[in-house]
Protein backbone atom coordinates (compact mmCIF):
# COMPACT_ATOMS: atom_id res chain seq x y z
CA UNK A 1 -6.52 18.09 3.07
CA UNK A 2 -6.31 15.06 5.87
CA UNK A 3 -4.04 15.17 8.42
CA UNK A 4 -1.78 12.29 10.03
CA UNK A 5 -0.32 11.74 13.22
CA UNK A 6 1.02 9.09 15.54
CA UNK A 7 3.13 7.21 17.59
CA UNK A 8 5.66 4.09 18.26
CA UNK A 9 6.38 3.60 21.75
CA UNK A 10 9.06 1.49 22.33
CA UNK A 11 9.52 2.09 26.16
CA UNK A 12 6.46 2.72 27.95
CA UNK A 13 8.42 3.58 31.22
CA UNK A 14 10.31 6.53 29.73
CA UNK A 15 8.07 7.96 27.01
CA UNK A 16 6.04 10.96 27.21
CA UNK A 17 2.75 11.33 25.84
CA UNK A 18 2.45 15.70 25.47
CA UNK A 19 3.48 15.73 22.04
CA UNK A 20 1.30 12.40 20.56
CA UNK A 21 -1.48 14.19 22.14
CA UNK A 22 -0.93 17.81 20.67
CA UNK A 23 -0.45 16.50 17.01
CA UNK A 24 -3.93 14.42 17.14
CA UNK A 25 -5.97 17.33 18.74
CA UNK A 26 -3.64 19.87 15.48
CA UNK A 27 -4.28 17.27 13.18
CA UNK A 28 -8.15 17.36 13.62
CA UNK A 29 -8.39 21.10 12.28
CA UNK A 30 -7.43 19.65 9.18
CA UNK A 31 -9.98 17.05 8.24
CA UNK A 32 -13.80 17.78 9.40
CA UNK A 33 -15.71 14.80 7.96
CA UNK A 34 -13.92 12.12 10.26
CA UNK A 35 -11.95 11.11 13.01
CA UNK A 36 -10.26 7.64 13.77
CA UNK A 37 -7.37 6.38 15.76
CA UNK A 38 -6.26 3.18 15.75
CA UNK A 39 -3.97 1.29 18.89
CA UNK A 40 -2.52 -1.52 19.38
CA UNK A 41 -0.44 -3.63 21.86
CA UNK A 42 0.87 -7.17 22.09
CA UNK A 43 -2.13 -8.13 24.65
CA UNK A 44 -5.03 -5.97 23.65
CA UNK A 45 -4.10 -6.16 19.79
CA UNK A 46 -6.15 -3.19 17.59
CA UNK A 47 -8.59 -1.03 19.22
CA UNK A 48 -10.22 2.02 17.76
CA UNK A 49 -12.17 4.99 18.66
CA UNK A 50 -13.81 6.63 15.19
CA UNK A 51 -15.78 9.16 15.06
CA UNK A 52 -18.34 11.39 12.04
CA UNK A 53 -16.77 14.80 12.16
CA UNK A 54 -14.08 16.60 13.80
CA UNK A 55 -13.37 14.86 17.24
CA UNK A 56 -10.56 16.26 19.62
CA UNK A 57 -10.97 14.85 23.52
CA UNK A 58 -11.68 11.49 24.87
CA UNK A 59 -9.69 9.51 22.32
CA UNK A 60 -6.62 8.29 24.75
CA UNK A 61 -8.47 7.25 27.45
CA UNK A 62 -11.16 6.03 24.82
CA UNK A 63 -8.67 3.19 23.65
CA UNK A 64 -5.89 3.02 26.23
CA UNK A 65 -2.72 4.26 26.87
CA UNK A 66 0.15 2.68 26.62
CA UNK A 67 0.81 -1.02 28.79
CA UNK A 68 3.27 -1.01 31.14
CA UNK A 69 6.67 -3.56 29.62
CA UNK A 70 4.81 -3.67 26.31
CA UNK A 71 4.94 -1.51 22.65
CA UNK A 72 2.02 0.37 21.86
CA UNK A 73 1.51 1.77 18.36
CA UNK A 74 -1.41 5.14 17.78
CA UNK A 75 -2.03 5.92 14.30
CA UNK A 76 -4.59 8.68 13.91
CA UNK A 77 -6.28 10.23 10.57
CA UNK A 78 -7.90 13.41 10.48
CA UNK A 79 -10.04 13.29 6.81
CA UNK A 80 -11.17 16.02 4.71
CA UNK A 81 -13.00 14.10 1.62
CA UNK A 82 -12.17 14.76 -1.70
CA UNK A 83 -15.96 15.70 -3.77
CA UNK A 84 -15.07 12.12 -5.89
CA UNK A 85 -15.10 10.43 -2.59
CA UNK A 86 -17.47 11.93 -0.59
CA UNK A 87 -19.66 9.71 1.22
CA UNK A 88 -23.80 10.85 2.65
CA UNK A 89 -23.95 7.56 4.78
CA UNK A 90 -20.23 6.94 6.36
CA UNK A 91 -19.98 3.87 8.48
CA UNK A 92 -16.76 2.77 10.93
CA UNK A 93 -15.75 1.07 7.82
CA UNK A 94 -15.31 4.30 5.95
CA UNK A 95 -13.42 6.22 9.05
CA UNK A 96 -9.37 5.72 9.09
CA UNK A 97 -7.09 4.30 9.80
CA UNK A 98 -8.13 1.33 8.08
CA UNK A 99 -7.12 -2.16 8.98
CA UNK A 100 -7.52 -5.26 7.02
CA UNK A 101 -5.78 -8.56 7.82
CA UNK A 102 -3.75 -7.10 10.36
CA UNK A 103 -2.46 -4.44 8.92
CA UNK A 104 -3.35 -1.12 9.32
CA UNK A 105 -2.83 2.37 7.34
CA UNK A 106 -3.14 6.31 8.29
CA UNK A 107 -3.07 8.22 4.82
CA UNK A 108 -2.67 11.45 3.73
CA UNK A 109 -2.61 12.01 0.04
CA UNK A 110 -4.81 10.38 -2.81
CA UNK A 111 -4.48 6.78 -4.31
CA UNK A 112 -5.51 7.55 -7.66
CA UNK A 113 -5.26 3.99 -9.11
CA UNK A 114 -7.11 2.17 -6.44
CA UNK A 115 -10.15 0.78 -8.67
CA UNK A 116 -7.05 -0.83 -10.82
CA UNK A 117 -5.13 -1.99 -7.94
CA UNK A 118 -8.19 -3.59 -6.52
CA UNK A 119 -8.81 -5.35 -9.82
CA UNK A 120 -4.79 -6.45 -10.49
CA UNK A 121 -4.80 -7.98 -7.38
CA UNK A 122 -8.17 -9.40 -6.71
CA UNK A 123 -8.93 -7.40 -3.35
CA UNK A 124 -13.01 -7.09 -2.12
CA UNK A 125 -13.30 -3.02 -1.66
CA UNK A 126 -14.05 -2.57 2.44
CA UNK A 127 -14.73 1.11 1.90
CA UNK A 128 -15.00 3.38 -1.45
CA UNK A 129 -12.20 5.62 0.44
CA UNK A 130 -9.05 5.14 -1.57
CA UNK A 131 -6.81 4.71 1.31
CA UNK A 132 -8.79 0.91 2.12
CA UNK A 133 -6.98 -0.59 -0.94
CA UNK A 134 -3.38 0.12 0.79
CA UNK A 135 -3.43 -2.44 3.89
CA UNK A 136 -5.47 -5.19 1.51
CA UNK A 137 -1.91 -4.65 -0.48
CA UNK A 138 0.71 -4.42 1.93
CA UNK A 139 -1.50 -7.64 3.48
CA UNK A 140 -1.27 -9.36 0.58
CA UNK A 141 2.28 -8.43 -1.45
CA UNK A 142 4.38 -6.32 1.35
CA UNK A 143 5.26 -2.92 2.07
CA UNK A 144 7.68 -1.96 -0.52
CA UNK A 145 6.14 -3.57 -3.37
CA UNK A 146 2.80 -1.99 -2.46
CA UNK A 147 4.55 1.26 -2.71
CA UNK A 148 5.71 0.64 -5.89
CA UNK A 149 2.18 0.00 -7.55
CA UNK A 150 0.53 3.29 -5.76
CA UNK A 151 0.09 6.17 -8.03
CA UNK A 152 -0.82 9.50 -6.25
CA UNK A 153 0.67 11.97 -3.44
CA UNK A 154 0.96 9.93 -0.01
CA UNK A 155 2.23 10.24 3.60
CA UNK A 156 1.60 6.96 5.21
CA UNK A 157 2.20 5.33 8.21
CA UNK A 158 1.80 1.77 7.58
CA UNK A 159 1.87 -0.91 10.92
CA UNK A 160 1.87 -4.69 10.51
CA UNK A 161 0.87 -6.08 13.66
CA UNK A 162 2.25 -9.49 12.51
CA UNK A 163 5.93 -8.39 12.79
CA UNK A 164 4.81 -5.41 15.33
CA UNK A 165 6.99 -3.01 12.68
CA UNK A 166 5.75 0.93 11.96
CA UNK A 167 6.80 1.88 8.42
CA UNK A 168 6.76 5.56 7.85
CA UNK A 169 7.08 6.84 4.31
CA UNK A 170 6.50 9.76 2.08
CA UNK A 171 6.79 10.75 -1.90
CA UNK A 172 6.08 14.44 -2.21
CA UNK A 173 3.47 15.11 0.74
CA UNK A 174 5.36 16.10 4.11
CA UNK A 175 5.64 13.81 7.07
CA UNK A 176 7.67 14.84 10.11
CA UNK A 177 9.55 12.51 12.82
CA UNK A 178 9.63 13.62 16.51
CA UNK A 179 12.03 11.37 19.06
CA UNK A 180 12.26 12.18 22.67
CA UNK A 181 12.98 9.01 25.06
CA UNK A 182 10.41 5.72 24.64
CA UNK A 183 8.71 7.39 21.69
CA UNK A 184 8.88 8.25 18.22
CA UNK A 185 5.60 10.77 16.73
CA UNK A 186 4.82 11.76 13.36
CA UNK A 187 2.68 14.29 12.16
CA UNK A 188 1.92 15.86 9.23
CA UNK A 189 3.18 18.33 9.73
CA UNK A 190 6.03 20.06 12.35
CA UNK A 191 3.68 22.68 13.47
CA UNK A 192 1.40 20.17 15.03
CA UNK A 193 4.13 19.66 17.98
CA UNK A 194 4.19 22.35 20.02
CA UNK A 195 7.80 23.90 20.95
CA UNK A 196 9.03 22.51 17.08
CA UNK A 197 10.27 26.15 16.36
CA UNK A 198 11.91 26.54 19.18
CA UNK A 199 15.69 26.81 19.21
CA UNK A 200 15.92 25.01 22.58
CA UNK A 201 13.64 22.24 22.80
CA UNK A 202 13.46 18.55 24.24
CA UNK A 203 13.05 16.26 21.32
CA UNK A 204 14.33 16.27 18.23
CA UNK A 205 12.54 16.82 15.09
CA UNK A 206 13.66 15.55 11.45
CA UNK A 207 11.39 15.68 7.72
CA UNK A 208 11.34 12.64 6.01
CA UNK A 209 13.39 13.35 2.54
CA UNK A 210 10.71 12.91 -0.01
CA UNK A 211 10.19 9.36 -1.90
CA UNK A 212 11.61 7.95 1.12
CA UNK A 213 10.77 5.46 4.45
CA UNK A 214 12.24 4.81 7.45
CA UNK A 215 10.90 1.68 9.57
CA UNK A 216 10.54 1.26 13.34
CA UNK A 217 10.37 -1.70 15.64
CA UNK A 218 11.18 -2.42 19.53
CA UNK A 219 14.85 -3.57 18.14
CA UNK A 220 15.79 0.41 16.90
CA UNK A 221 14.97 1.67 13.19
CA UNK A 222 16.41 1.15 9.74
CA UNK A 223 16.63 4.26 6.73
CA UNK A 224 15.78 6.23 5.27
CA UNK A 225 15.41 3.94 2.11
CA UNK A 226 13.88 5.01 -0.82
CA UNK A 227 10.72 4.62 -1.54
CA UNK A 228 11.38 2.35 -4.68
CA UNK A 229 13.71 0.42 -3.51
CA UNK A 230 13.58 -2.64 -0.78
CA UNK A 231 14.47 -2.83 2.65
CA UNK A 232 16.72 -5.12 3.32
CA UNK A 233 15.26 -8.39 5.59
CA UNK A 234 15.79 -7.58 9.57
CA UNK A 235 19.26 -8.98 11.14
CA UNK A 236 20.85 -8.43 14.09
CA UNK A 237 22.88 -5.65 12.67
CA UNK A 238 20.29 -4.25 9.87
CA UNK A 239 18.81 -2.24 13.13
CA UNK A 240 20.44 1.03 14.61
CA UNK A 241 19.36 1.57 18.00
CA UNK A 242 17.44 4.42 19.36
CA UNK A 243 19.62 7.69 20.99
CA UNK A 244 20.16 6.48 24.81
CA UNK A 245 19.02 9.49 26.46
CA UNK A 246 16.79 9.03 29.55
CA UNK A 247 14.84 11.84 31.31
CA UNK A 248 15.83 9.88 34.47
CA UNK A 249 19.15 10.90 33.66
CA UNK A 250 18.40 14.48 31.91
């Protein structure tokens, strides 16, 4: 089974990196074939540090932390290959997160209509992993009506660099939400963040309902939403802002 994890920092100056960091180095236990994360920032745009295997240290300062005044988006995939996708001779093209026409994907789960969606929609395959179809789709048709066409178990985090917006969604495999101040994680689970059982703790911790998504940008976040339906286009008042807490203040 892969593993998922990640970030959306929308205030550099307040946010805390501990718990980004534990849920990458707990998400690699569950994939040993490969090991990608992807960042990006308004002046650096994507970078990525992918490695063959199970990776743990070296990845932050690999591909930057965050820039001070700017967003910064990790997206990180731990991947344990299914035998009907199991690659000898892996490439960076076959590591996730995969990106494709600015858009890029961390999946856990399987896409098991890929080969059709590839054909419906006239995409080139990047990578014979299933996950490479999703960004080619969300690229080319959107989110939402992506999600509609996938058939299979999924916890994605999908970013679209164009609009600098984080989409996190789930049908029936788990994805969990951690806020503290400047930062929202996810992980695939709540026992990658340390502290997450702990009746006292200082960030707050929520599961996605299943077939839902909840979307994230600089302006606050909109959701959950089901996953069929569509998210209504961004307005001044479709956003809800992010809790106002500040350590400064704590």
């Amino acid at each position: 089974m892969c593993g998922i994890a990640g970030a959306f920092i929308y205030d550099q100056e307040t946010a805390r990196l501990d718990r980004l960091v534990a849920a990458v180095e707990a998400s690699s236990a569950r994939g040993i074939d490969s090991f990608g994360v992807v960042r990006w920032s308004p002046s650096s745009g994507f970078r990525t540090d992918r490695r063959i295997g199970q990776a743990r240290s070296g990845w932050l300062d690999g591909i930057g932390r965050p820039q001070p005044g700017e967003p910064t988006v990790y997206l990180h995939t731990s991947r344990a290959e299914p035998t009907t996708e199991w690659q000898r001779d892996k490439t960076d093209n076959d590591i996730p997160p995969f990106i494709v026409d600015s858009v890029a994907v961390a999946h856990n789960g399987i896409v098991s209509n890929d080969d059709e969606l590839l054909s419906a929609f006239g995409i080139d395959r990047v990578s014979s992993i299933d996950t490479a179809v999703i960004p080619a789709l969300v690229a080319r048709i959107g989110v939402w009506e992506t999600l509609a066409n996938l058939k299979g178990g999924a916890a994605l985090a999908i970013f679209d660099s164009g609009s600098a917006q984080l989409v996190l969604c789930r049908n029936f495999m788990p994805l969990v939400v951690a806020w503290e101040p400047g930062i929202v994680c996810f992980a695939s689970e709540a026992g990658f963040f340390p502290g997450a059982a702990d009746p006292f703790r200082p960030f707050q911790i929520w599961e996605l309902p299943p077939h839902s998504g909840i979307e994230l940008s600089t302006q606050g976040f909109r959701g959950p939403v089901p996953w069929e339906g569509h998210m209504a286009p961004p307005s001044a008042t479709s956003w809800r802002p992010y809790p106002s807490l500040d350590w400064s203040r704590s």
